[in-house]
Protein backbone atom coordinates (compact mmCIF):
# COMPACT_ATOMS: atom_id res chain seq x y z
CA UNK A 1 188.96 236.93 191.71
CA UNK A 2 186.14 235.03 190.46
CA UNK A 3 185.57 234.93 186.67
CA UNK A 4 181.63 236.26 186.69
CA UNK A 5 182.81 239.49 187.77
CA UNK A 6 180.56 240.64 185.07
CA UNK A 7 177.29 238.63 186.01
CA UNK A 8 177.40 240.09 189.50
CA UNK A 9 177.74 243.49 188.58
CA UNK A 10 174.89 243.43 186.39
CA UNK A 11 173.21 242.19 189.13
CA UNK A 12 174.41 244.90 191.67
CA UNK A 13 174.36 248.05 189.16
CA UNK A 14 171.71 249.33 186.68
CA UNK A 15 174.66 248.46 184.00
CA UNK A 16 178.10 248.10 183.79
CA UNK A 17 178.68 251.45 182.89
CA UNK A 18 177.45 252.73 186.38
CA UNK A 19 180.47 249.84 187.85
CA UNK A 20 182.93 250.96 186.27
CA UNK A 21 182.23 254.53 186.91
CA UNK A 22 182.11 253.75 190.68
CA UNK A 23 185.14 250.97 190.52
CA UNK A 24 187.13 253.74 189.40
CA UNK A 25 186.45 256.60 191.78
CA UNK A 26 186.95 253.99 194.42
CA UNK A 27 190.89 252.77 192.90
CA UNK A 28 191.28 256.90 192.73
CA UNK A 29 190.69 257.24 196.49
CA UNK A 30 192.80 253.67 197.31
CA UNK A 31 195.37 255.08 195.17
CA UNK A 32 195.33 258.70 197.04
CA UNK A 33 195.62 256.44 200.68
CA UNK A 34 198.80 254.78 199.30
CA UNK A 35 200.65 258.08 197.96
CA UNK A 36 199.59 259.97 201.26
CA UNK A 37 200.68 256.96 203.35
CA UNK A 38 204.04 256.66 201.41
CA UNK A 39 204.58 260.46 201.67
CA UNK A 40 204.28 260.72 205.19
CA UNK A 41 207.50 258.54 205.09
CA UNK A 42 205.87 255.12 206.19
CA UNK A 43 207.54 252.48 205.18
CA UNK A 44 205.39 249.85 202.81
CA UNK A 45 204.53 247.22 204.71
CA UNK A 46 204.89 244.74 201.61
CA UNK A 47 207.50 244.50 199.24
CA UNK A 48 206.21 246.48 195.68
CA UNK A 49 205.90 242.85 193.42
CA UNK A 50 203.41 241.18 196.36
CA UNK A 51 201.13 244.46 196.70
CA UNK A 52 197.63 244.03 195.30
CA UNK A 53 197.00 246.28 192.34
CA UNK A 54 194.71 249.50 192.87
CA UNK A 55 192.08 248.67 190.66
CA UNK A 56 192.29 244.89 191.24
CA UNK A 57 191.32 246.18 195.22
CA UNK A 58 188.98 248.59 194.31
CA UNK A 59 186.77 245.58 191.88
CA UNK A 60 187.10 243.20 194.87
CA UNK A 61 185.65 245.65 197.18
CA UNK A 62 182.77 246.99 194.97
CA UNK A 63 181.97 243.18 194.33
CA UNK A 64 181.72 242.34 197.92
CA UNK A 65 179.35 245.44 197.80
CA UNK A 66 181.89 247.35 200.66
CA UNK A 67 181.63 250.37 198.67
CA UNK A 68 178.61 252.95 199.47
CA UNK A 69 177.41 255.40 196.53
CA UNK A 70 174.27 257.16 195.81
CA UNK A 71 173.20 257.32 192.88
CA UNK A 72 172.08 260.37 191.33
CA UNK A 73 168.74 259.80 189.30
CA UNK A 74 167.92 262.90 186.61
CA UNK A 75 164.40 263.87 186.92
């Protein structure tokens, strides 16, 4: 994970508020994936200590700008 995580989400998002709002939602739904997938008995495919973290997932793919939102302006 690159270091400016911060630069580029000011440049990607109004402010850094609005990033973490959406890097959230988006480790909530990862997060609901892996409990669904685990409860349907599948086995995990990696052991528990190699698995990338939810929210270190969800800030990699909101970074790499793989996560759609629309944002809702108050008029």
């Amino acid at each position: 994970m690159d270091l400016d995580a911060a630069e580029k989400s000011d440049e990607m998002y109004k402010n850094r508020y609005e990033a973490i709002i959406i890097t959230s939602k988006h480790a909530r739904r990862l997060n609901l994936e892996r409990v669904r997938e685990k409860s349907e008995g599948e086995e995990e495919t990696t052991p528990k200590e190699k698995q990338v973290k939810v929210v270190t997932q969800a800030l990699k793919d909101v970074l790499e700008g793989k996560v759609a939102f629309e944002r809702m302006d108050k008029t």
